[in-house]
N, C-alpha and C. Protein backbone atom coordinates (compact mmCIF):
# COMPACT_ATOMS: atom_id res chain seq x y z
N UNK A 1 -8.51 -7.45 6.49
CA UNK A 1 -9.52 -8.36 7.03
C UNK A 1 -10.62 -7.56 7.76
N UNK A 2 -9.97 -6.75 8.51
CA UNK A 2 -11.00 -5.72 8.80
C UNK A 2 -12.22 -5.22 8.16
N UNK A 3 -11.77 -4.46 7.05
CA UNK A 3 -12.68 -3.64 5.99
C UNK A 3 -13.87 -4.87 5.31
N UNK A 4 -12.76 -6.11 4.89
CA UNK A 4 -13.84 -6.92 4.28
C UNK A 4 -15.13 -7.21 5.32
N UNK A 5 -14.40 -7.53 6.65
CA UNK A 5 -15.53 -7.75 8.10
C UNK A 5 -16.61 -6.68 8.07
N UNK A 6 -16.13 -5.45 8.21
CA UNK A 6 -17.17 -4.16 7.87
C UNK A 6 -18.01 -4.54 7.03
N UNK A 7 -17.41 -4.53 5.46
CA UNK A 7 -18.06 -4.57 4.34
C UNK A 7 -19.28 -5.57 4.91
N UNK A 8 -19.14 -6.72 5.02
CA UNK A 8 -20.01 -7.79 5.06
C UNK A 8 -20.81 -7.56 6.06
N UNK A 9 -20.37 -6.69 7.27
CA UNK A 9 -21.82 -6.78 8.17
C UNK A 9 -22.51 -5.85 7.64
N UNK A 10 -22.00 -4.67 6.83
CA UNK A 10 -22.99 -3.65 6.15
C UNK A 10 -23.75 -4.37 5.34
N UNK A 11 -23.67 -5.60 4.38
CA UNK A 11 -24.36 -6.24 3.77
C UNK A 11 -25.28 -6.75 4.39
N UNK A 12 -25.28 -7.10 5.48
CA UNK A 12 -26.48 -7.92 6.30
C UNK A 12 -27.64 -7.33 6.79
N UNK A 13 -27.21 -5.93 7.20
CA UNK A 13 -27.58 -4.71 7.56
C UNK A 13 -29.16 -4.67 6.84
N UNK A 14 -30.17 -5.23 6.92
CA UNK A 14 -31.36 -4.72 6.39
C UNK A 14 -31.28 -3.21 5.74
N UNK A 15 -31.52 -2.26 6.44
CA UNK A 15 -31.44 -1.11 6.20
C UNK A 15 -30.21 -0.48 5.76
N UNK A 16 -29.19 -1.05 5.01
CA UNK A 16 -28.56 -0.66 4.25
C UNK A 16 -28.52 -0.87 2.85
N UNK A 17 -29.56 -1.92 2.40
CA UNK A 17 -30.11 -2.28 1.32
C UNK A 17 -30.37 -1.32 0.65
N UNK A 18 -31.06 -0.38 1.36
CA UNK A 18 -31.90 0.76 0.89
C UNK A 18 -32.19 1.95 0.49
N UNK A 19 -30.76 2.11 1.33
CA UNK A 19 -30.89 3.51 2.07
C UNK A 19 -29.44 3.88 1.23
N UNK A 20 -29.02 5.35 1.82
CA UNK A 20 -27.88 5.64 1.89
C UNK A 20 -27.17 5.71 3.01
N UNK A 21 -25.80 4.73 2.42
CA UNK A 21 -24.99 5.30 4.03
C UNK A 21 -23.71 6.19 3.82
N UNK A 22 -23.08 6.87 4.80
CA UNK A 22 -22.66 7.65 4.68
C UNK A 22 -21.19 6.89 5.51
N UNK A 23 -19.79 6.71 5.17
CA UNK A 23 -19.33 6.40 5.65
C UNK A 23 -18.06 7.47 5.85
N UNK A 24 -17.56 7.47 6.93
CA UNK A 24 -16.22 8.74 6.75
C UNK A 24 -14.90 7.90 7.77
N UNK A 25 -13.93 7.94 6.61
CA UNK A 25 -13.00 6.79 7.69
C UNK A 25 -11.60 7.63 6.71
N UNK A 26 -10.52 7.61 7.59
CA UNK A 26 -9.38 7.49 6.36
C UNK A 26 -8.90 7.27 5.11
N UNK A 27 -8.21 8.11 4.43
CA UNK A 27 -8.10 7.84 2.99
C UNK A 27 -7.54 6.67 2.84
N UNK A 28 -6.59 6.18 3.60
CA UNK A 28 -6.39 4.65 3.47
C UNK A 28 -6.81 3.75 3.45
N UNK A 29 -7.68 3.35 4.58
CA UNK A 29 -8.73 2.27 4.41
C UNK A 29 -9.90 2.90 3.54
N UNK A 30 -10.16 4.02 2.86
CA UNK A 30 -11.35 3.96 2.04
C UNK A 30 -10.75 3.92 0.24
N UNK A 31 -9.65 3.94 0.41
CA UNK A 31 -9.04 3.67 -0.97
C UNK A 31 -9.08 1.95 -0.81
N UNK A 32 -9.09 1.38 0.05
CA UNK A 32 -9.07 -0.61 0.14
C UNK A 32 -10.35 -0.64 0.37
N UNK A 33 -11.30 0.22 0.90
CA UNK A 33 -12.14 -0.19 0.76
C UNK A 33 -12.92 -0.26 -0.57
N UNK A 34 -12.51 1.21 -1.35
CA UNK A 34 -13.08 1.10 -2.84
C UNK A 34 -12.62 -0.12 -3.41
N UNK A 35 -11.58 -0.40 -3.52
CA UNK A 35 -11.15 -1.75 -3.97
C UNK A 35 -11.55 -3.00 -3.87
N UNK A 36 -12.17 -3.21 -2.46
CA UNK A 36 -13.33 -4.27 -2.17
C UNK A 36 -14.33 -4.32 -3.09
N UNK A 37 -14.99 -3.42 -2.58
CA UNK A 37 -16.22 -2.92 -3.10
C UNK A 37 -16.09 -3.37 -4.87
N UNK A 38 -15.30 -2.63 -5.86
CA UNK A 38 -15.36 -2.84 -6.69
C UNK A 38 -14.64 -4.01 -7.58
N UNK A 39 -13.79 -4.67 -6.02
CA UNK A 39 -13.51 -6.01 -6.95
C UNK A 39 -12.14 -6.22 -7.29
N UNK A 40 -11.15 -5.04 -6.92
CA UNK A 40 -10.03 -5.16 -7.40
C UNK A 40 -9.19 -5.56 -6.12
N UNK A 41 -7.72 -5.76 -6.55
CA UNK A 41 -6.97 -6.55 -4.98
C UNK A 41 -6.66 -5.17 -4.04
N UNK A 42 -6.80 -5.21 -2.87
CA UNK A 42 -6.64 -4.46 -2.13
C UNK A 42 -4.78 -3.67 -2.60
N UNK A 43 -3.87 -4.08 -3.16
CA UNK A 43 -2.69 -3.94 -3.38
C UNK A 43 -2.67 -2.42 -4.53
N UNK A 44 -4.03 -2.80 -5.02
CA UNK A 44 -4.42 -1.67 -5.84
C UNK A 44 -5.10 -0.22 -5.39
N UNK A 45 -4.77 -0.46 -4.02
CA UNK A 45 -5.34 0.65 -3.83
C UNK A 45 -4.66 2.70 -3.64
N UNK A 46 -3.54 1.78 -4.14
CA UNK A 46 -2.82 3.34 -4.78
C UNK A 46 -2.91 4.06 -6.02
N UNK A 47 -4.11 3.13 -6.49
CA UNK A 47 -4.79 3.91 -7.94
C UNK A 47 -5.66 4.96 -7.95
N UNK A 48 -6.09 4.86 -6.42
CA UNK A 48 -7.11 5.82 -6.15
C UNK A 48 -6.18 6.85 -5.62
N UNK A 49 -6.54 8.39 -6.08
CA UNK A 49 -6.26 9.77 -5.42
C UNK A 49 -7.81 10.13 -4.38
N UNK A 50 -7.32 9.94 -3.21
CA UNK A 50 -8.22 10.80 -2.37
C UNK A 50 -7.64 11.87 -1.52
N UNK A 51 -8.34 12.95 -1.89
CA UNK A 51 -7.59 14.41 -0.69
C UNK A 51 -8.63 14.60 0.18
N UNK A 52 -7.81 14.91 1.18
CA UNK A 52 -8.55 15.06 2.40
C UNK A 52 -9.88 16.00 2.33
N UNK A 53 -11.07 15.79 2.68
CA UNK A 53 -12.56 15.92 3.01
C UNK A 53 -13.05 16.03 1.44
N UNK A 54 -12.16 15.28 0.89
CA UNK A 54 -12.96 14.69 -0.24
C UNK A 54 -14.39 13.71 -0.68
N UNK A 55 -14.72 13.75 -1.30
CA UNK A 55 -16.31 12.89 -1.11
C UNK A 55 -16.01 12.08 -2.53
N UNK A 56 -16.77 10.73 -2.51
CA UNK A 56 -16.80 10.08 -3.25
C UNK A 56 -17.74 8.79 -3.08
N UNK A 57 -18.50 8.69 -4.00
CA UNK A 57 -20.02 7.75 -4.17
C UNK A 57 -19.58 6.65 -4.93
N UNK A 58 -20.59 5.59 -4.34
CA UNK A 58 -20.77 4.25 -4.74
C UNK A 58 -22.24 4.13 -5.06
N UNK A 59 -22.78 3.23 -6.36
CA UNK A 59 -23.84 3.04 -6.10
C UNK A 59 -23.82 1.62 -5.98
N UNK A 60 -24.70 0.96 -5.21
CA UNK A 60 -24.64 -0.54 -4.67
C UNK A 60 -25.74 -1.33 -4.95
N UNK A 61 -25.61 -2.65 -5.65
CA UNK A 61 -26.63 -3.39 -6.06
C UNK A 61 -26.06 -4.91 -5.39
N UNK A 62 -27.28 -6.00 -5.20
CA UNK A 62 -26.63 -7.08 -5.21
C UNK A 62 -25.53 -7.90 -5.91
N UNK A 63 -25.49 -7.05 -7.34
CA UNK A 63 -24.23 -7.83 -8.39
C UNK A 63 -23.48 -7.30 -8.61
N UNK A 64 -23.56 -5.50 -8.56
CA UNK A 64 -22.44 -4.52 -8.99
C UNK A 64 -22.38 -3.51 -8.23
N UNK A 65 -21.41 -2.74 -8.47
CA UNK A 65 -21.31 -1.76 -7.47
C UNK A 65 -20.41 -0.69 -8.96
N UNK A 66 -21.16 0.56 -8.49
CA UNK A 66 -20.69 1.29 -9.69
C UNK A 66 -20.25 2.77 -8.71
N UNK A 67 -18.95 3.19 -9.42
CA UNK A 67 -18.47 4.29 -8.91
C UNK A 67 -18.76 5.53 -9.45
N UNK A 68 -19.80 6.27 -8.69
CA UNK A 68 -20.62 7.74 -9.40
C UNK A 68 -19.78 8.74 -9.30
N UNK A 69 -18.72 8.69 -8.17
CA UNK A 69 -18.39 9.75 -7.89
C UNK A 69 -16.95 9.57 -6.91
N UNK A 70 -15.66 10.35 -7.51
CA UNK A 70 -14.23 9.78 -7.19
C UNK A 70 -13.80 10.69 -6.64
N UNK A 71 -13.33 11.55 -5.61
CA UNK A 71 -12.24 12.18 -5.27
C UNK A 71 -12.69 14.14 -5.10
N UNK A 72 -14.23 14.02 -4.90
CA UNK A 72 -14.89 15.41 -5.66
C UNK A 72 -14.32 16.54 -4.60
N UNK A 73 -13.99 17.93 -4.74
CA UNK A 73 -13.45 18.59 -3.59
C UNK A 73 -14.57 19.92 -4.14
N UNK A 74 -15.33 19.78 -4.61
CA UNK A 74 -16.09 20.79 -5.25
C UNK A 74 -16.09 21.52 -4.11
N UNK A 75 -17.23 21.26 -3.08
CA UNK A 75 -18.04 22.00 -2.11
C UNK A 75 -16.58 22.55 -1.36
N UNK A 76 -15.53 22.39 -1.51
CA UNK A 76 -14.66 22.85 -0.60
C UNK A 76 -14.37 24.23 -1.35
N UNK A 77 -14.86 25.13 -2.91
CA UNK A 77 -14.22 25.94 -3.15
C UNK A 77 -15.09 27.66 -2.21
N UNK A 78 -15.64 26.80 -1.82
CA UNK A 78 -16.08 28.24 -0.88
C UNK A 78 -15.73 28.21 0.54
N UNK A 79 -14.86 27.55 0.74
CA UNK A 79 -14.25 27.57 1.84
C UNK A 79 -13.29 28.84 2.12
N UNK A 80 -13.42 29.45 2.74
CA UNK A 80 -11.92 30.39 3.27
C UNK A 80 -11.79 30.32 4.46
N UNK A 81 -10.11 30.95 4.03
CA UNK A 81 -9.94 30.77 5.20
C UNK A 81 -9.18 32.37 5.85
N UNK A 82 -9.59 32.65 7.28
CA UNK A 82 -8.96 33.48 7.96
C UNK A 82 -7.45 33.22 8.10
N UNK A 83 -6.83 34.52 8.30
CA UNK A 83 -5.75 34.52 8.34
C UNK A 83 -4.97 35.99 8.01
């Protein structure tokens, strides 16, 4: 109930119409949230693989919402690490 509450005030949001937003929340609620978003029951949201500081795009219209981008860890391969 939460996420859908989110979802919907982001809809109201003038300036989210427009723009890009950038949202960063837990892989849990952003796997229910993809599920909102695209329509499926929140119960489904163990279809999605997200790893941690993973990135993943929505594009958003008033009728559809299309998924550009799922689970990407690209930018993480230049990461090192000390040790």
């Amino acid at each position: 109930a939460r996420l859908r509450s989110f979802l919907d005030d982001l809809a109201l949001t003038p300036q989210s119409r427009e723009q890009t937003v950038l949202l960063v929340a837990h892989r849990g609620s952003l796997r229910v949230l993809l599920c909102l978003v695209l329509g499926l029951p929140p119960a489904a949201h163990w279809r999605f693989r997200l790893d941690p500081a993973s990135l993943s795009e929505l594009e958003l219209d008033a009728e559809l919402a299309v998924l550009t981008r799922l689970n990407d860890v690209s930018h993480l391969s230049e990461v090192t690490y000390a040790g």
